[in-house]
C-alpha atoms as a PDB file:
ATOM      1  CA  UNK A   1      10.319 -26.785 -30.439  1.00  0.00           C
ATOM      2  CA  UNK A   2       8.381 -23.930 -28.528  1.00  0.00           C
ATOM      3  CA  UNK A   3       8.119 -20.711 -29.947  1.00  0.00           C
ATOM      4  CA  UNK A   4       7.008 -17.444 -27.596  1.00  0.00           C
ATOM      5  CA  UNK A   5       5.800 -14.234 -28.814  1.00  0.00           C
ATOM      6  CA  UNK A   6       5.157 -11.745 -26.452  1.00  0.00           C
ATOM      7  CA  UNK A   7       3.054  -8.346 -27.150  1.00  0.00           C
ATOM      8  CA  UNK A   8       1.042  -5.772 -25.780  1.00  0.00           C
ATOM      9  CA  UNK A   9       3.821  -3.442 -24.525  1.00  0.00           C
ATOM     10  CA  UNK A  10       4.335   0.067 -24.572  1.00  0.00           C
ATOM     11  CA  UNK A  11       4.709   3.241 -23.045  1.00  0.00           C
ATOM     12  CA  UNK A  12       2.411   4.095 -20.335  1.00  0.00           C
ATOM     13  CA  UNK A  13       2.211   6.843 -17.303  1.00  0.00           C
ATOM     14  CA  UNK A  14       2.373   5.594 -13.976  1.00  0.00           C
ATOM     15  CA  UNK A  15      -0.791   4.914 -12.302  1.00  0.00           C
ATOM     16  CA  UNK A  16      -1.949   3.488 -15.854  1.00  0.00           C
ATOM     17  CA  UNK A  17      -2.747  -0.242 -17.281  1.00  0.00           C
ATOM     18  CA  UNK A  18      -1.483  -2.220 -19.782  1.00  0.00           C
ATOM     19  CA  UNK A  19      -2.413  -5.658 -20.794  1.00  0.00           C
ATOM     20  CA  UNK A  20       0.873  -8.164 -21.808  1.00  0.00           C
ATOM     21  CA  UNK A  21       0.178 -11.481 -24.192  1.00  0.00           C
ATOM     22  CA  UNK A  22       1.758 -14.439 -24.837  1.00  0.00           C
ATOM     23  CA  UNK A  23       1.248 -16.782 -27.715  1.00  0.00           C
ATOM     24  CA  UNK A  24       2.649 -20.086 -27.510  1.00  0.00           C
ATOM     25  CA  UNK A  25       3.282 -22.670 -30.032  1.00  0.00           C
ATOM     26  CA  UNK A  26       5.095 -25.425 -31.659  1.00  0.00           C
ATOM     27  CA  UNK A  27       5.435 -27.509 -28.046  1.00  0.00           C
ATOM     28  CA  UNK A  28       3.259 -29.633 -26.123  1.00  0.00           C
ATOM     29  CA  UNK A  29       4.088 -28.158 -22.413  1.00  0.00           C
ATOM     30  CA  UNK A  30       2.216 -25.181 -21.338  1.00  0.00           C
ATOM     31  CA  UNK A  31       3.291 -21.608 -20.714  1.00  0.00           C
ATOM     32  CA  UNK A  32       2.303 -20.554 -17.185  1.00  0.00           C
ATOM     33  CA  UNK A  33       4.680 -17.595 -15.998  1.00  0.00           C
ATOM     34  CA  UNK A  34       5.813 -14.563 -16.763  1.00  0.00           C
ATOM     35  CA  UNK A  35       8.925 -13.341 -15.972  1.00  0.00           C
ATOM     36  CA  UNK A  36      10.300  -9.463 -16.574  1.00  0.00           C
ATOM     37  CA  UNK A  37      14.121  -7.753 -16.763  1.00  0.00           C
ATOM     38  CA  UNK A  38      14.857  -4.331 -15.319  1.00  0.00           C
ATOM     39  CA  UNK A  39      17.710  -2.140 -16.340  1.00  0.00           C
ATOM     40  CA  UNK A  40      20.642  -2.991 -14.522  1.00  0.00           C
ATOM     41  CA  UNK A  41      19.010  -6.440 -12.661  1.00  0.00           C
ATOM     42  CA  UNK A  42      18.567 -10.125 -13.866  1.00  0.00           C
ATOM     43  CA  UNK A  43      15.700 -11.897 -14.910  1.00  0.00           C
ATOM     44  CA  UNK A  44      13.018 -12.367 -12.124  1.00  0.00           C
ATOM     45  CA  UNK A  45       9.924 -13.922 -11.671  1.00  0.00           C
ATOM     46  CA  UNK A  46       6.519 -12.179 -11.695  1.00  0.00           C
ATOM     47  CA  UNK A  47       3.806 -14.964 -11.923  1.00  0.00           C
ATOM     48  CA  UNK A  48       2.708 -18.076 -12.474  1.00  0.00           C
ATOM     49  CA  UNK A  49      -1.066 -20.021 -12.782  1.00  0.00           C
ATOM     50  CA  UNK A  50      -1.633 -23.328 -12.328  1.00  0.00           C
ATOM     51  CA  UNK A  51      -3.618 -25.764 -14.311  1.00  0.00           C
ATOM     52  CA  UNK A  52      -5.941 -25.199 -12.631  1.00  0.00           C
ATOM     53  CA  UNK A  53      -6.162 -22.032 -12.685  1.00  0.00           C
ATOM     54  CA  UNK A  54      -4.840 -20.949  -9.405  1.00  0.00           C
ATOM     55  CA  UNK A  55      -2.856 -17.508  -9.675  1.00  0.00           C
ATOM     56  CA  UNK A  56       0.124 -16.905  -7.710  1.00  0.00           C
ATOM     57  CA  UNK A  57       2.919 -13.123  -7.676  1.00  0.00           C
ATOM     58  CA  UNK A  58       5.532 -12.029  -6.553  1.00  0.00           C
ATOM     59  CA  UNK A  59       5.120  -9.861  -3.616  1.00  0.00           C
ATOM     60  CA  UNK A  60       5.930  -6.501  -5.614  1.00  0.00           C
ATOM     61  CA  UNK A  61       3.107  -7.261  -8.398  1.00  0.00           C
ATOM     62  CA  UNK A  62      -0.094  -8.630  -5.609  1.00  0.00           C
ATOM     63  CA  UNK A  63      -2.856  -7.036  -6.015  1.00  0.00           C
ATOM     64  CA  UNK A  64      -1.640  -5.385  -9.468  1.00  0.00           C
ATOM     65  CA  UNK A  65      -1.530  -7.909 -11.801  1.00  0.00           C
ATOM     66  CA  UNK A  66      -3.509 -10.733 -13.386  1.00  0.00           C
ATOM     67  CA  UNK A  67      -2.502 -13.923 -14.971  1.00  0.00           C
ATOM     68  CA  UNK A  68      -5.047 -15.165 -16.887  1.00  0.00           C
ATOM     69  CA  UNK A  69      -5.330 -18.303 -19.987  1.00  0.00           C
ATOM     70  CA  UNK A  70      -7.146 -18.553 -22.937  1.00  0.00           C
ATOM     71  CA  UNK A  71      -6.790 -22.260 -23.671  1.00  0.00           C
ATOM     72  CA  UNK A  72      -8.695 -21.616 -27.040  1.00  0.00           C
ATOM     73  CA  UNK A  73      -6.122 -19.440 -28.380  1.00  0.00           C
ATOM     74  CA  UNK A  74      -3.352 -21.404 -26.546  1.00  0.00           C
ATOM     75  CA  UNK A  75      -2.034 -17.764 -24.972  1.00  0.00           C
ATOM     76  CA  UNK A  76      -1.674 -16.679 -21.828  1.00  0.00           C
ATOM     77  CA  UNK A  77      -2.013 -12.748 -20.568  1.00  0.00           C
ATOM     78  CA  UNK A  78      -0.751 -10.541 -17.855  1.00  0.00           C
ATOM     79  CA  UNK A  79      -3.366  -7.304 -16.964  1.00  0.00           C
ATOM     80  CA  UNK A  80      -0.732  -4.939 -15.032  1.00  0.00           C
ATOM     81  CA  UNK A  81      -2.667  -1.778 -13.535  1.00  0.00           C
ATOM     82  CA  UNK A  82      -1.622   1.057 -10.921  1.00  0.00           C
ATOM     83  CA  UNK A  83       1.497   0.377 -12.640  1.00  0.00           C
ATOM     84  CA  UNK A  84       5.153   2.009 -11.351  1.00  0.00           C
ATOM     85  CA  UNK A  85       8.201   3.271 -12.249  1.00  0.00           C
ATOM     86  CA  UNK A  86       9.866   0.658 -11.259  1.00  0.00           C
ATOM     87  CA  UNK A  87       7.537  -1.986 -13.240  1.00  0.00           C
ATOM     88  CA  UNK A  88       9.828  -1.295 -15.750  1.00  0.00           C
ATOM     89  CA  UNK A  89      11.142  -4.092 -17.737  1.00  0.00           C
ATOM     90  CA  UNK A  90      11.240  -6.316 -20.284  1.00  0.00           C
ATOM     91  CA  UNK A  91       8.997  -8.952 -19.834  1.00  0.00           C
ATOM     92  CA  UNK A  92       8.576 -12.805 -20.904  1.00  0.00           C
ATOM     93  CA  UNK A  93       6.753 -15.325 -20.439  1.00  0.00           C
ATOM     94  CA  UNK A  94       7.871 -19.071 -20.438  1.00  0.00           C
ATOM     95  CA  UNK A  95       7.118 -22.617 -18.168  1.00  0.00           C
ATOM     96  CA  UNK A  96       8.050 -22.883 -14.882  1.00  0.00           C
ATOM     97  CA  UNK A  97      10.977 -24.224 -13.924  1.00  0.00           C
ATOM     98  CA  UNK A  98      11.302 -25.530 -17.591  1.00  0.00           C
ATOM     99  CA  UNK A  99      14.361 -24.403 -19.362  1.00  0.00           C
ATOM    100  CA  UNK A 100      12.718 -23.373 -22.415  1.00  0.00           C
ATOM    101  CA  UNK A 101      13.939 -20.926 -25.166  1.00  0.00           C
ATOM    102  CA  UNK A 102      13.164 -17.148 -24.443  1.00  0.00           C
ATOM    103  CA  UNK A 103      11.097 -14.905 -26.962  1.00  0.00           C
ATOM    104  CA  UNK A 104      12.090 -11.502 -27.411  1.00  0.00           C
ATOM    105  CA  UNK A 105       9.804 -10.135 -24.946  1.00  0.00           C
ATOM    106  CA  UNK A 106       7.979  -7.036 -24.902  1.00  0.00           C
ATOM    107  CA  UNK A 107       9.140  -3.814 -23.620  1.00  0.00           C
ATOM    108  CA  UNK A 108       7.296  -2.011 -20.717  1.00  0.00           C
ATOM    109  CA  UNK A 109       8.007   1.417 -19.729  1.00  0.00           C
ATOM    110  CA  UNK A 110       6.341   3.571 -17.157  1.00  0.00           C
ATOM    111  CA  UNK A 111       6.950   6.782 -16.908  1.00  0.00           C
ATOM    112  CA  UNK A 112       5.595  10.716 -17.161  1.00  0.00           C
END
Protein backbone atom coordinates (compact mmCIF):
# COMPACT_ATOMS: atom_id res chain seq x y z
CA UNK A 1 0.00 0.00 0.00
CA UNK A 2 0.99 3.78 -0.55
CA UNK A 3 2.55 5.60 2.04
CA UNK A 4 2.70 9.77 1.91
CA UNK A 5 4.91 11.90 3.86
CA UNK A 6 4.54 15.36 3.52
CA UNK A 7 7.22 18.13 4.78
CA UNK A 8 8.52 21.39 4.35
CA UNK A 9 5.97 23.34 6.45
CA UNK A 10 6.18 26.00 8.79
CA UNK A 11 5.57 29.30 9.91
CA UNK A 12 6.06 32.02 7.51
CA UNK A 13 5.00 35.96 7.16
CA UNK A 14 2.80 36.80 4.50
CA UNK A 15 4.31 37.91 1.37
CA UNK A 16 6.99 35.02 2.08
CA UNK A 17 7.80 31.42 0.35
CA UNK A 18 7.83 28.16 1.40
CA UNK A 19 8.56 25.06 -0.48
CA UNK A 20 6.03 21.77 0.46
CA UNK A 21 7.36 17.94 -0.40
CA UNK A 22 5.93 14.87 -0.87
CA UNK A 23 7.55 11.50 -0.76
CA UNK A 24 5.73 8.67 -2.04
CA UNK A 25 6.19 5.06 -1.67
CA UNK A 26 5.15 1.55 -1.30
CA UNK A 27 2.50 1.85 -4.52
CA UNK A 28 2.83 1.73 -8.10
CA UNK A 29 0.34 4.81 -9.05
CA UNK A 30 1.76 8.20 -8.99
CA UNK A 31 1.16 11.16 -6.71
CA UNK A 32 0.16 14.20 -8.78
CA UNK A 33 -1.92 16.70 -6.49
CA UNK A 34 -1.89 18.43 -3.65
CA UNK A 35 -4.65 19.17 -1.74
CA UNK A 36 -4.76 21.61 1.62
CA UNK A 37 -7.47 22.02 4.80
CA UNK A 38 -8.28 25.40 6.31
CA UNK A 39 -9.65 25.94 9.75
CA UNK A 40 -13.19 25.64 9.73
CA UNK A 41 -13.50 24.30 5.72
CA UNK A 42 -13.10 20.79 4.07
CA UNK A 43 -10.49 19.42 2.12
CA UNK A 44 -9.95 21.21 -1.30
CA UNK A 45 -7.96 20.91 -4.15
CA UNK A 46 -4.89 23.03 -4.97
CA UNK A 47 -3.04 21.29 -7.91
CA UNK A 48 -2.37 18.74 -9.98
CA UNK A 49 0.53 17.85 -12.97
CA UNK A 50 0.17 15.60 -15.47
CA UNK A 51 2.47 12.98 -16.76
CA UNK A 52 3.51 14.89 -18.71
CA UNK A 53 4.27 17.43 -16.95
CA UNK A 54 1.55 19.85 -17.60
CA UNK A 55 0.68 22.00 -14.36
CA UNK A 56 -2.74 22.93 -13.60
CA UNK A 57 -4.38 25.34 -9.91
CA UNK A 58 -6.93 26.27 -8.54
CA UNK A 59 -7.87 29.74 -9.29
CA UNK A 60 -6.84 31.11 -5.68
CA UNK A 61 -3.12 29.56 -5.96
CA UNK A 62 -2.32 30.75 -10.18
CA UNK A 63 0.43 32.40 -10.51
CA UNK A 64 1.65 31.50 -6.79
CA UNK A 65 2.43 28.15 -6.78
CA UNK A 66 4.44 25.44 -8.53
CA UNK A 67 3.96 21.79 -8.87
CA UNK A 68 6.89 20.28 -9.81
CA UNK A 69 8.31 16.10 -9.90
CA UNK A 70 11.39 14.63 -9.23
CA UNK A 71 10.88 11.19 -10.75
CA UNK A 72 14.41 10.22 -9.36
CA UNK A 73 13.45 10.63 -5.89
CA UNK A 74 9.84 9.49 -6.64
CA UNK A 75 8.51 12.99 -4.77
CA UNK A 76 6.65 15.54 -5.86
CA UNK A 77 6.90 19.46 -4.52
CA UNK A 78 4.73 22.47 -4.21
CA UNK A 79 6.91 26.12 -4.28
CA UNK A 80 4.10 28.51 -2.66
CA UNK A 81 5.38 32.30 -2.78
CA UNK A 82 3.55 35.80 -2.16
CA UNK A 83 1.87 33.60 0.18
CA UNK A 84 -1.54 34.82 2.33
CA UNK A 85 -3.30 34.65 5.26
CA UNK A 86 -5.65 32.76 4.04
CA UNK A 87 -3.10 30.05 2.44
CA UNK A 88 -3.44 28.68 5.61
CA UNK A 89 -3.88 25.04 5.91
CA UNK A 90 -2.91 21.81 6.22
CA UNK A 91 -1.80 20.46 3.20
CA UNK A 92 -1.52 16.89 1.38
CA UNK A 93 -0.73 15.55 -1.35
CA UNK A 94 -2.28 12.32 -2.92
CA UNK A 95 -3.55 10.95 -6.77
CA UNK A 96 -6.18 12.38 -8.42
CA UNK A 97 -9.32 11.21 -8.20
CA UNK A 98 -7.76 8.03 -6.55
CA UNK A 99 -9.06 7.25 -3.16
CA UNK A 100 -5.85 6.71 -1.60
CA UNK A 101 -4.88 6.84 2.16
CA UNK A 102 -4.01 10.42 3.49
CA UNK A 103 -0.54 11.24 5.21
CA UNK A 104 -0.51 13.48 8.00
CA UNK A 105 0.20 16.46 6.05
CA UNK A 106 2.19 19.35 6.84
CA UNK A 107 1.08 22.39 8.56
CA UNK A 108 1.27 25.86 6.84
CA UNK A 109 0.72 28.99 8.62
CA UNK A 110 1.01 32.52 7.41
CA UNK A 111 0.92 35.09 9.45
CA UNK A 112 2.84 38.37 11.16
Amino acid sequence: QVQLVESGGGLVQPGGSLRLSCAASGSTFSINAWYRQAPGKQREWVATISSGGTPNYAESVKGRFTISRDNAKNTVYLQMNSLKPEDTAVYYCNRRFANLPWGQGTQVTVSS
